[in-house]
PDB file of N, CA and C in Angstrom:
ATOM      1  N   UNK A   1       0.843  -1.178   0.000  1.00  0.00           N
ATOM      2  CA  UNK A   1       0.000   0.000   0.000  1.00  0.00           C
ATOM      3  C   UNK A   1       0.889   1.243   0.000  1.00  0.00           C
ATOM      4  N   UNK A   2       0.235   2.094  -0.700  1.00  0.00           N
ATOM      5  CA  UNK A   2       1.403   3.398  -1.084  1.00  0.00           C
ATOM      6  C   UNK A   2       0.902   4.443  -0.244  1.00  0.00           C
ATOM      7  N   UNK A   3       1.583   5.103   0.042  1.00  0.00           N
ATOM      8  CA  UNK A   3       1.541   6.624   0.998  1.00  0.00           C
ATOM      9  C   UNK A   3       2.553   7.689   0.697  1.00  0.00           C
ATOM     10  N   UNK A   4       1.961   8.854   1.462  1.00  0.00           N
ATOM     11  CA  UNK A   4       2.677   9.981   0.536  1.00  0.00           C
ATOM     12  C   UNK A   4       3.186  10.797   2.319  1.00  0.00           C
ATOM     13  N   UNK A   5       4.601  11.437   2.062  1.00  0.00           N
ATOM     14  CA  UNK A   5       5.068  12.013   2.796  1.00  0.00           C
ATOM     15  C   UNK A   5       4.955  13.266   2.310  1.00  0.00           C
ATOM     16  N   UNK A   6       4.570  14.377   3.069  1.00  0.00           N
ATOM     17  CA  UNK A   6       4.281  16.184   2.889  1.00  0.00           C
ATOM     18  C   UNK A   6       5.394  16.731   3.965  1.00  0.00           C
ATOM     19  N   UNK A   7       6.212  17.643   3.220  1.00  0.00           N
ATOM     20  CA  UNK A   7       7.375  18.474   4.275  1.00  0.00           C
ATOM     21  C   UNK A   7       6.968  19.788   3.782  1.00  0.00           C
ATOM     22  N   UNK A   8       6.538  20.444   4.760  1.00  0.00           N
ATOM     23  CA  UNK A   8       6.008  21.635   4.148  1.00  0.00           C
ATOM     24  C   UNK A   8       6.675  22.896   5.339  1.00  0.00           C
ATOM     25  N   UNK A   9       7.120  23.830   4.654  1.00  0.00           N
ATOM     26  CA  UNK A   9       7.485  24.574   5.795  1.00  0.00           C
ATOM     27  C   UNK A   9       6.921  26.082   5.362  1.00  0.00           C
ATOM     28  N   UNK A  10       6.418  27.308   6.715  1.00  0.00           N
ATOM     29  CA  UNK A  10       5.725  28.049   6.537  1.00  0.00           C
ATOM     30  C   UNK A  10       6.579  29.505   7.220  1.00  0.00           C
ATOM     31  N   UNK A  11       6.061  30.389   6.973  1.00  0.00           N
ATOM     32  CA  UNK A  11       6.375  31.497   8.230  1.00  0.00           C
ATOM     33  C   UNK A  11       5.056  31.873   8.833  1.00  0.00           C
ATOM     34  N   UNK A  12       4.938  32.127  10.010  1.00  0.00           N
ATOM     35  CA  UNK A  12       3.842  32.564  10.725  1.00  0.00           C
ATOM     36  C   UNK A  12       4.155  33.788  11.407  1.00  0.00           C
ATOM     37  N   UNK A  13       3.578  34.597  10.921  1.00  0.00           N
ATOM     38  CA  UNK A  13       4.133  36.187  11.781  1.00  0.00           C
ATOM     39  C   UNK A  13       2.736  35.849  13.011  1.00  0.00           C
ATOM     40  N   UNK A  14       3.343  36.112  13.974  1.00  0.00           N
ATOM     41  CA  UNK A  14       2.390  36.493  15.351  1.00  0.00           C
ATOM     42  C   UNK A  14       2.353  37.800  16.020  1.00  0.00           C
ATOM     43  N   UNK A  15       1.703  38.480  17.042  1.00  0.00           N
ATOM     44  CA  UNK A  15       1.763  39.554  17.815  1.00  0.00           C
ATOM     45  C   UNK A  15       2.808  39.538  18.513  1.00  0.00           C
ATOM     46  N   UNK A  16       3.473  40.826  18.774  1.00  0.00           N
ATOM     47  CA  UNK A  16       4.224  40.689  19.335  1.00  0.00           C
ATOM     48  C   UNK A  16       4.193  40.284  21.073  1.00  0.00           C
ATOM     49  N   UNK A  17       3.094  39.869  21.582  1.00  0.00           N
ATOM     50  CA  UNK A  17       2.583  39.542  22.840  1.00  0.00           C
ATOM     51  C   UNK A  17       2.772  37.940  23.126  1.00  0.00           C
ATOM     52  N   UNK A  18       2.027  37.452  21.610  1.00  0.00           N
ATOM     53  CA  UNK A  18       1.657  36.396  22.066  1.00  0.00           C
ATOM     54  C   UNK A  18       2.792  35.503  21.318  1.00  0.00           C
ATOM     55  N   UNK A  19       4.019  35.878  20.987  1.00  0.00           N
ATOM     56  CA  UNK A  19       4.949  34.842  20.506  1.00  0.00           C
ATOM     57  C   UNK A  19       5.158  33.493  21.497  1.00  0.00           C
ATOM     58  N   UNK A  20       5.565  34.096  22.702  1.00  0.00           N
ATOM     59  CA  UNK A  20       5.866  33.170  23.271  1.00  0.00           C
ATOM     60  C   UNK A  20       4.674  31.580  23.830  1.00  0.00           C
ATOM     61  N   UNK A  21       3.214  32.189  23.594  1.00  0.00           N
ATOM     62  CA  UNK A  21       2.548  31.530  23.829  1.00  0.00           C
ATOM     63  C   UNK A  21       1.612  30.410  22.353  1.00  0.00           C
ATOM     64  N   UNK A  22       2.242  30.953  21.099  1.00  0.00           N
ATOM     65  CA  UNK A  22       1.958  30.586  20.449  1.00  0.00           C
ATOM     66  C   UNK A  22       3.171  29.743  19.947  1.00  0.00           C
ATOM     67  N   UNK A  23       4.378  29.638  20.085  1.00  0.00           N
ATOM     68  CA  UNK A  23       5.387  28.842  20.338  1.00  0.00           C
ATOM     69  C   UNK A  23       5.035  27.374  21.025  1.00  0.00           C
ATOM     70  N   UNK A  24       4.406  27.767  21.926  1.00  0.00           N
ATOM     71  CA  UNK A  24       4.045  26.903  23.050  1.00  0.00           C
ATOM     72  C   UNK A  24       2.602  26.052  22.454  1.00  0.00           C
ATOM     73  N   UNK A  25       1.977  26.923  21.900  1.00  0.00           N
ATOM     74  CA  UNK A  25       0.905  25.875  21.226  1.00  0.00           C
ATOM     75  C   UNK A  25       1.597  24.906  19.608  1.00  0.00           C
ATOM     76  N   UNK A  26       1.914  25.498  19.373  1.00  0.00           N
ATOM     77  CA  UNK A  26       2.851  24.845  17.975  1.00  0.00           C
ATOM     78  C   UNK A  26       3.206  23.833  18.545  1.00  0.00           C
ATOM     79  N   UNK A  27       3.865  23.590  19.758  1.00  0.00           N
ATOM     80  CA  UNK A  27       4.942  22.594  20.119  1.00  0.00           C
ATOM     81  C   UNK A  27       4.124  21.549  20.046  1.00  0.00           C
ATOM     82  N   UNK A  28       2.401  21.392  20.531  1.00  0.00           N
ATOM     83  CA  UNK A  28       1.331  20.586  20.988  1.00  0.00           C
ATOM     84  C   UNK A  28       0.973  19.798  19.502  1.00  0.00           C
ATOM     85  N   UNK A  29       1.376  20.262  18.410  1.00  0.00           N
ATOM     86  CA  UNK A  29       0.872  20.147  17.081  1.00  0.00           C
ATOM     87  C   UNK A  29       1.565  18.720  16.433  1.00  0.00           C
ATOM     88  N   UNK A  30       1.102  17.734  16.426  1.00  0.00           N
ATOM     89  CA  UNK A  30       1.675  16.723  15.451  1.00  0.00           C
ATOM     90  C   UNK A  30       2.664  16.696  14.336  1.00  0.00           C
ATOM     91  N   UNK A  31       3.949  16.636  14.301  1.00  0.00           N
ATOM     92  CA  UNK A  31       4.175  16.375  12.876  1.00  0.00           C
ATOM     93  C   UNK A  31       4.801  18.642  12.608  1.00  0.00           C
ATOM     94  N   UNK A  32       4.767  19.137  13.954  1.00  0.00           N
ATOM     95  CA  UNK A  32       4.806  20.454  13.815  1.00  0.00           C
ATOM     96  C   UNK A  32       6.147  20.755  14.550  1.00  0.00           C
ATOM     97  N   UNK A  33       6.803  21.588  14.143  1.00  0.00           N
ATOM     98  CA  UNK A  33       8.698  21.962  14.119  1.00  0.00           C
ATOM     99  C   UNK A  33       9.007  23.532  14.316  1.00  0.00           C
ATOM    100  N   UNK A  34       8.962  24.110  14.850  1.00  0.00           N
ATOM    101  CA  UNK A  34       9.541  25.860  14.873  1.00  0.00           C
ATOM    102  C   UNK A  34      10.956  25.473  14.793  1.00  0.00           C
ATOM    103  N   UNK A  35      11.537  26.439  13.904  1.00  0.00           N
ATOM    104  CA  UNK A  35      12.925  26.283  13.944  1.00  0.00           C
ATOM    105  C   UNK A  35      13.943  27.454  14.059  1.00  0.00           C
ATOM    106  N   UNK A  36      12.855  28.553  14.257  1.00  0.00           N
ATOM    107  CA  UNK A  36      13.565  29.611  14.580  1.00  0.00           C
ATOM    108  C   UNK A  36      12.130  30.710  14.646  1.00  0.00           C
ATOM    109  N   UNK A  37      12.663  31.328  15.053  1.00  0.00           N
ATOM    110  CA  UNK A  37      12.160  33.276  15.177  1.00  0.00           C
ATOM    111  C   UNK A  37      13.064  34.138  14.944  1.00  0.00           C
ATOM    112  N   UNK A  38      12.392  35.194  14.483  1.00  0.00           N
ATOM    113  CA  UNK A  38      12.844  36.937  14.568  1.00  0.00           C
ATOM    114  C   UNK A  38      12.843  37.525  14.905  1.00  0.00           C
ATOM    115  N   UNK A  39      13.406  38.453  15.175  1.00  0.00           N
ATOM    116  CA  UNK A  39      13.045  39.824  16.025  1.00  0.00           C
ATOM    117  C   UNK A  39      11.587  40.902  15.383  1.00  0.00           C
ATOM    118  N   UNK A  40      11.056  40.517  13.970  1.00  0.00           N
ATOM    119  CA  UNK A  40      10.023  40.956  13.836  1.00  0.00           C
ATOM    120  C   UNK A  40       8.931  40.227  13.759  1.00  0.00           C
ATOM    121  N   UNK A  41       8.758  38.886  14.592  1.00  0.00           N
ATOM    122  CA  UNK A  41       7.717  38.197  15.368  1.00  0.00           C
ATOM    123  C   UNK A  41       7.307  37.279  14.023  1.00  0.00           C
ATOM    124  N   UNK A  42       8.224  36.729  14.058  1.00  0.00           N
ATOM    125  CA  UNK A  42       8.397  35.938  12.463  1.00  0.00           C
ATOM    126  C   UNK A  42       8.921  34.796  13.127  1.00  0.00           C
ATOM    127  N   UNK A  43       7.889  33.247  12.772  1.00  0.00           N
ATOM    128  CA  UNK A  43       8.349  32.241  12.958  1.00  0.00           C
ATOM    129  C   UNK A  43       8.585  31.194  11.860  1.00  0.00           C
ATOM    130  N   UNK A  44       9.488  30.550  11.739  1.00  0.00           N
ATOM    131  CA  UNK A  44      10.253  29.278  11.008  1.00  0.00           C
ATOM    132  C   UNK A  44       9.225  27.904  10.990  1.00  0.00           C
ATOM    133  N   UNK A  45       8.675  27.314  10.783  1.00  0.00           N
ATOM    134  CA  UNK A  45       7.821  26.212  11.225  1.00  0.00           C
ATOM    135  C   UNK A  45       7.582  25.470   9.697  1.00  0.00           C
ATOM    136  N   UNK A  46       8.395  23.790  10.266  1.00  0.00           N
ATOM    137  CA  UNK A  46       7.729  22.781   9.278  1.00  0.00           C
ATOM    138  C   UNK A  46       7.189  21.892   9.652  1.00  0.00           C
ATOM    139  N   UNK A  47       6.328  21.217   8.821  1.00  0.00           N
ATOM    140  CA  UNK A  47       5.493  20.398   8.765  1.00  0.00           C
ATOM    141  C   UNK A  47       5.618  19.437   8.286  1.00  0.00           C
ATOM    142  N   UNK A  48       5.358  17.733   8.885  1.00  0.00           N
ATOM    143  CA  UNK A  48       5.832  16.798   8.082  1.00  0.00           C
ATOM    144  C   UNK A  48       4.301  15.990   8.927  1.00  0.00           C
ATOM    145  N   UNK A  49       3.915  15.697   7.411  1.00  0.00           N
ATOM    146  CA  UNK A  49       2.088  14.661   7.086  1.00  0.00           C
ATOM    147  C   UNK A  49       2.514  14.064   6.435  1.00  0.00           C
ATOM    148  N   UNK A  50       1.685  13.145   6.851  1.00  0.00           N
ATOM    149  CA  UNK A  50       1.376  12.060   5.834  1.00  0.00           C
ATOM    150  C   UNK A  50       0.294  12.130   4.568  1.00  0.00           C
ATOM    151  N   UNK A  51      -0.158  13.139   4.718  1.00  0.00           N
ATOM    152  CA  UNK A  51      -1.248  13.536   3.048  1.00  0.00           C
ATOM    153  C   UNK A  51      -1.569  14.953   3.180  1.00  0.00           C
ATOM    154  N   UNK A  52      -1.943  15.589   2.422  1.00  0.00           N
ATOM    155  CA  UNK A  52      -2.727  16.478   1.889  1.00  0.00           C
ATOM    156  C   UNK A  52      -3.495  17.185   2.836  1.00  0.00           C
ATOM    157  N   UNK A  53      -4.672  16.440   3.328  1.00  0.00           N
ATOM    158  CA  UNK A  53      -5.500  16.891   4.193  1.00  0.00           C
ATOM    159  C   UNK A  53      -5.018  16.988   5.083  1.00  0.00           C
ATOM    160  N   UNK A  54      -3.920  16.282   6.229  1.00  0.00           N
ATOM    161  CA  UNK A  54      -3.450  16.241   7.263  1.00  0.00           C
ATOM    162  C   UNK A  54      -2.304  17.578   7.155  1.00  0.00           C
ATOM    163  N   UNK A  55      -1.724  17.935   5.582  1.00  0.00           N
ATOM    164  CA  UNK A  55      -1.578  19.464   5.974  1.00  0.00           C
ATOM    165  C   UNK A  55      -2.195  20.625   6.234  1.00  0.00           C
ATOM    166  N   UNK A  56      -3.107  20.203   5.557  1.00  0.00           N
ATOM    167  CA  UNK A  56      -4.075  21.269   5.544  1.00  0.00           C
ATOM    168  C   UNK A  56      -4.605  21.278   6.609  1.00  0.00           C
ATOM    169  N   UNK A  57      -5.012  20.956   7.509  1.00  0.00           N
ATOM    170  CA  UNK A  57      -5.245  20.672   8.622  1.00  0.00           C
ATOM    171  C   UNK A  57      -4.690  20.998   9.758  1.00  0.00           C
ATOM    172  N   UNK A  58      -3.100  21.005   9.684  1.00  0.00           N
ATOM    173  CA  UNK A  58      -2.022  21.573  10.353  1.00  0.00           C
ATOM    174  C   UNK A  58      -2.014  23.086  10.325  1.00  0.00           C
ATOM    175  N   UNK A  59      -1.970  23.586   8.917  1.00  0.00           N
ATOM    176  CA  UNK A  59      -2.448  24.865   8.503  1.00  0.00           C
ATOM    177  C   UNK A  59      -3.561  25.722   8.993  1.00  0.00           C
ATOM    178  N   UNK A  60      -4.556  25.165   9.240  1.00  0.00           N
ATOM    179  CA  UNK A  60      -5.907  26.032   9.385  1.00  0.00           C
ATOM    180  C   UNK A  60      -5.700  25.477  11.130  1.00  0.00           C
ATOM    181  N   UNK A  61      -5.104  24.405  11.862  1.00  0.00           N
ATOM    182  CA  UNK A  61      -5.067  24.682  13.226  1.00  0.00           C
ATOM    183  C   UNK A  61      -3.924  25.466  13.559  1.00  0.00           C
ATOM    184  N   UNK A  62      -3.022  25.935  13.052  1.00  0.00           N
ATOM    185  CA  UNK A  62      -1.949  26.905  12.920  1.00  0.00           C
ATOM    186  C   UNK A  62      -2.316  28.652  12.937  1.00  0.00           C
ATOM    187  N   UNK A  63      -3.298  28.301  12.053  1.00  0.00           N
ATOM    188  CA  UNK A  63      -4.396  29.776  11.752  1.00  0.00           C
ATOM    189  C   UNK A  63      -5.019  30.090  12.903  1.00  0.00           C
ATOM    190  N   UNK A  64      -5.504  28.907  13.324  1.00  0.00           N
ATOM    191  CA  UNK A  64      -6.515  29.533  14.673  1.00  0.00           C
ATOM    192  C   UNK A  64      -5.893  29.534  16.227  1.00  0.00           C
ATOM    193  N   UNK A  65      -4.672  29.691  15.999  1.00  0.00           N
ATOM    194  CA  UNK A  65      -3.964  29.722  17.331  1.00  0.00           C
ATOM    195  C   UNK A  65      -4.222  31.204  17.578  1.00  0.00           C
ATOM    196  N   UNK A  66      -4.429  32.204  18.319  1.00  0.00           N
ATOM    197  CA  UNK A  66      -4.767  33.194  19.327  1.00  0.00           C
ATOM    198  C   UNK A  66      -3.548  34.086  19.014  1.00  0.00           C
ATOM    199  N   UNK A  67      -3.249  35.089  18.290  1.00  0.00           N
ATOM    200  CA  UNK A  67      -2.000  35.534  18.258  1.00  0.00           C
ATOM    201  C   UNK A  67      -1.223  35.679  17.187  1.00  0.00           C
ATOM    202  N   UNK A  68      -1.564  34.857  16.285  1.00  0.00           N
ATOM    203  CA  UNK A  68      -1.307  34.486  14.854  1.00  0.00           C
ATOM    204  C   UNK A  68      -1.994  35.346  14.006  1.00  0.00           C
ATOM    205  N   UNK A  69      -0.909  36.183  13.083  1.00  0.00           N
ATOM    206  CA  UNK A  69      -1.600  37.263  12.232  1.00  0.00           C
ATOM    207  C   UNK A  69      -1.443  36.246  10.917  1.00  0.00           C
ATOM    208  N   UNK A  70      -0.602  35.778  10.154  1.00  0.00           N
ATOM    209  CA  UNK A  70      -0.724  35.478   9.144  1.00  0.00           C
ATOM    210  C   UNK A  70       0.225  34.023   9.105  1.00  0.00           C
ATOM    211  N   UNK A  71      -0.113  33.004   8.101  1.00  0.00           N
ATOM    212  CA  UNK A  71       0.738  31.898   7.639  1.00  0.00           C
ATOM    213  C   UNK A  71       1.292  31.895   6.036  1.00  0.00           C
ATOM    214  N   UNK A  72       2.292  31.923   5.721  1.00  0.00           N
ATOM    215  CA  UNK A  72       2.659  31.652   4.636  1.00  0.00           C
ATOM    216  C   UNK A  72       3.354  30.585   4.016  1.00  0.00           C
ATOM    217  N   UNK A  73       2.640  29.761   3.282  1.00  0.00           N
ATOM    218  CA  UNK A  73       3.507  28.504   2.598  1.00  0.00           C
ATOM    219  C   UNK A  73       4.437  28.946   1.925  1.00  0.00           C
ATOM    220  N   UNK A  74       5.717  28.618   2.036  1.00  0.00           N
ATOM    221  CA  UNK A  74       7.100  28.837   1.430  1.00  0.00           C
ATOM    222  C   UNK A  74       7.274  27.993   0.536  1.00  0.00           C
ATOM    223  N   UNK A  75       7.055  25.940   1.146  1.00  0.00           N
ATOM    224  CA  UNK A  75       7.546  25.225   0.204  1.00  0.00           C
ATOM    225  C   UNK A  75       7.054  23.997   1.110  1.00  0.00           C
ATOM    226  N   UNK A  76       7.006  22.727  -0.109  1.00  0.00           N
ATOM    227  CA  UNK A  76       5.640  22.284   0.094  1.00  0.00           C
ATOM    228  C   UNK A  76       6.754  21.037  -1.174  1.00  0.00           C
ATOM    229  N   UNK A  77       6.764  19.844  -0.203  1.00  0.00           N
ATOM    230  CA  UNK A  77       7.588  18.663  -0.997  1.00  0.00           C
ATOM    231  C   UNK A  77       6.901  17.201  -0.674  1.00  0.00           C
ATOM    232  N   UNK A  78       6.366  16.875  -1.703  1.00  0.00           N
ATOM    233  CA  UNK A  78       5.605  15.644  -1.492  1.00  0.00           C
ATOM    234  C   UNK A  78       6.200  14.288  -2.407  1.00  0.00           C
ATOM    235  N   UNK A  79       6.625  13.112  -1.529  1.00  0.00           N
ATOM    236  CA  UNK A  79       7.084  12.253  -1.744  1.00  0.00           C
ATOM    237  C   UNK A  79       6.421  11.290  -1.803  1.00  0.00           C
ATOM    238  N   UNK A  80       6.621  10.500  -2.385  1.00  0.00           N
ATOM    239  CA  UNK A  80       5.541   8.395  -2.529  1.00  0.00           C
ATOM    240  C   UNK A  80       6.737   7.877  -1.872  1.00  0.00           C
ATOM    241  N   UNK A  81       5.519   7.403  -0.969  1.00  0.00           N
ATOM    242  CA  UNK A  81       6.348   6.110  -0.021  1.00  0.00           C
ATOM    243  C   UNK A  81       5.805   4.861  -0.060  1.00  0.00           C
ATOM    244  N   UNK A  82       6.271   3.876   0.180  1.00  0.00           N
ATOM    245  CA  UNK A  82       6.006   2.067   0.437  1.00  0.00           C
ATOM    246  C   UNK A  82       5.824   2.300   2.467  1.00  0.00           C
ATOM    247  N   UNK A  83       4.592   1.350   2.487  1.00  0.00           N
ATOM    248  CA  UNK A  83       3.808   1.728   3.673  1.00  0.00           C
ATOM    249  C   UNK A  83       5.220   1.054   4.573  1.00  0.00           C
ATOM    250  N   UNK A  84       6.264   0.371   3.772  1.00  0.00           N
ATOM    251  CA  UNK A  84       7.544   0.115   4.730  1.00  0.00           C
ATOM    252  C   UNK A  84       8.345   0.864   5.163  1.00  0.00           C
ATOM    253  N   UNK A  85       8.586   1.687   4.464  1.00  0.00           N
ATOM    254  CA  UNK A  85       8.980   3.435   4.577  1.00  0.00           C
ATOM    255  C   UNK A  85       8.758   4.312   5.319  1.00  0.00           C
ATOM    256  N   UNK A  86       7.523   4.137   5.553  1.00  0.00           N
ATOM    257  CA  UNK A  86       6.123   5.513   6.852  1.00  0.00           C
ATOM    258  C   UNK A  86       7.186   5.162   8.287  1.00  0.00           C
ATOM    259  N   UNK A  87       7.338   5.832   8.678  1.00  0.00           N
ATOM    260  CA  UNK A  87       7.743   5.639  10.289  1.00  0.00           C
ATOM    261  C   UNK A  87       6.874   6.244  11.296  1.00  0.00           C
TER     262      UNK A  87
END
């Protein structure tokens, strides 16, 4: 059975209030990675699903974190895997 790996990585600008608490909800997120910040409330964050929907999904619960002004998809790499492969 075949499956697909999604590495998707975004920037999320937040308030400048609520960085630290929206850091903290990211961390709670499946399959969800911050890998840095900015000094202009700019966060680093990738994403690794197993399909489509399960990014999208990541995305729009990313959106509704409290604090979060905007998400932007940067880049977005989808691979076929053998269900021996999936870890």
């Amino acid at each position: 059975m075949a499956s697909e790996y999604h590495i998707s990585s975004l920037v999320v600008q937040v308030l400048p209030q609520a960085q630290p608490t929206v850091r903290t909800a990211l961390s709670t997120l499946d399959g969800v990675e911050v890998h840095a910040d900015t000094p202009v409330h700019k966060l680093v964050v990738t994403l690794e699903c197993r399909d489509r929907q399960t990014t999208q999904a990541r995305v729009d619960a990313i959106r509704a974190i409290q604090g979060v002004v905007s998400t932007v998809l940067v880049y977005q790499q989808v691979e076929p895997l053998t269900e021996e492969e999936w870890i």
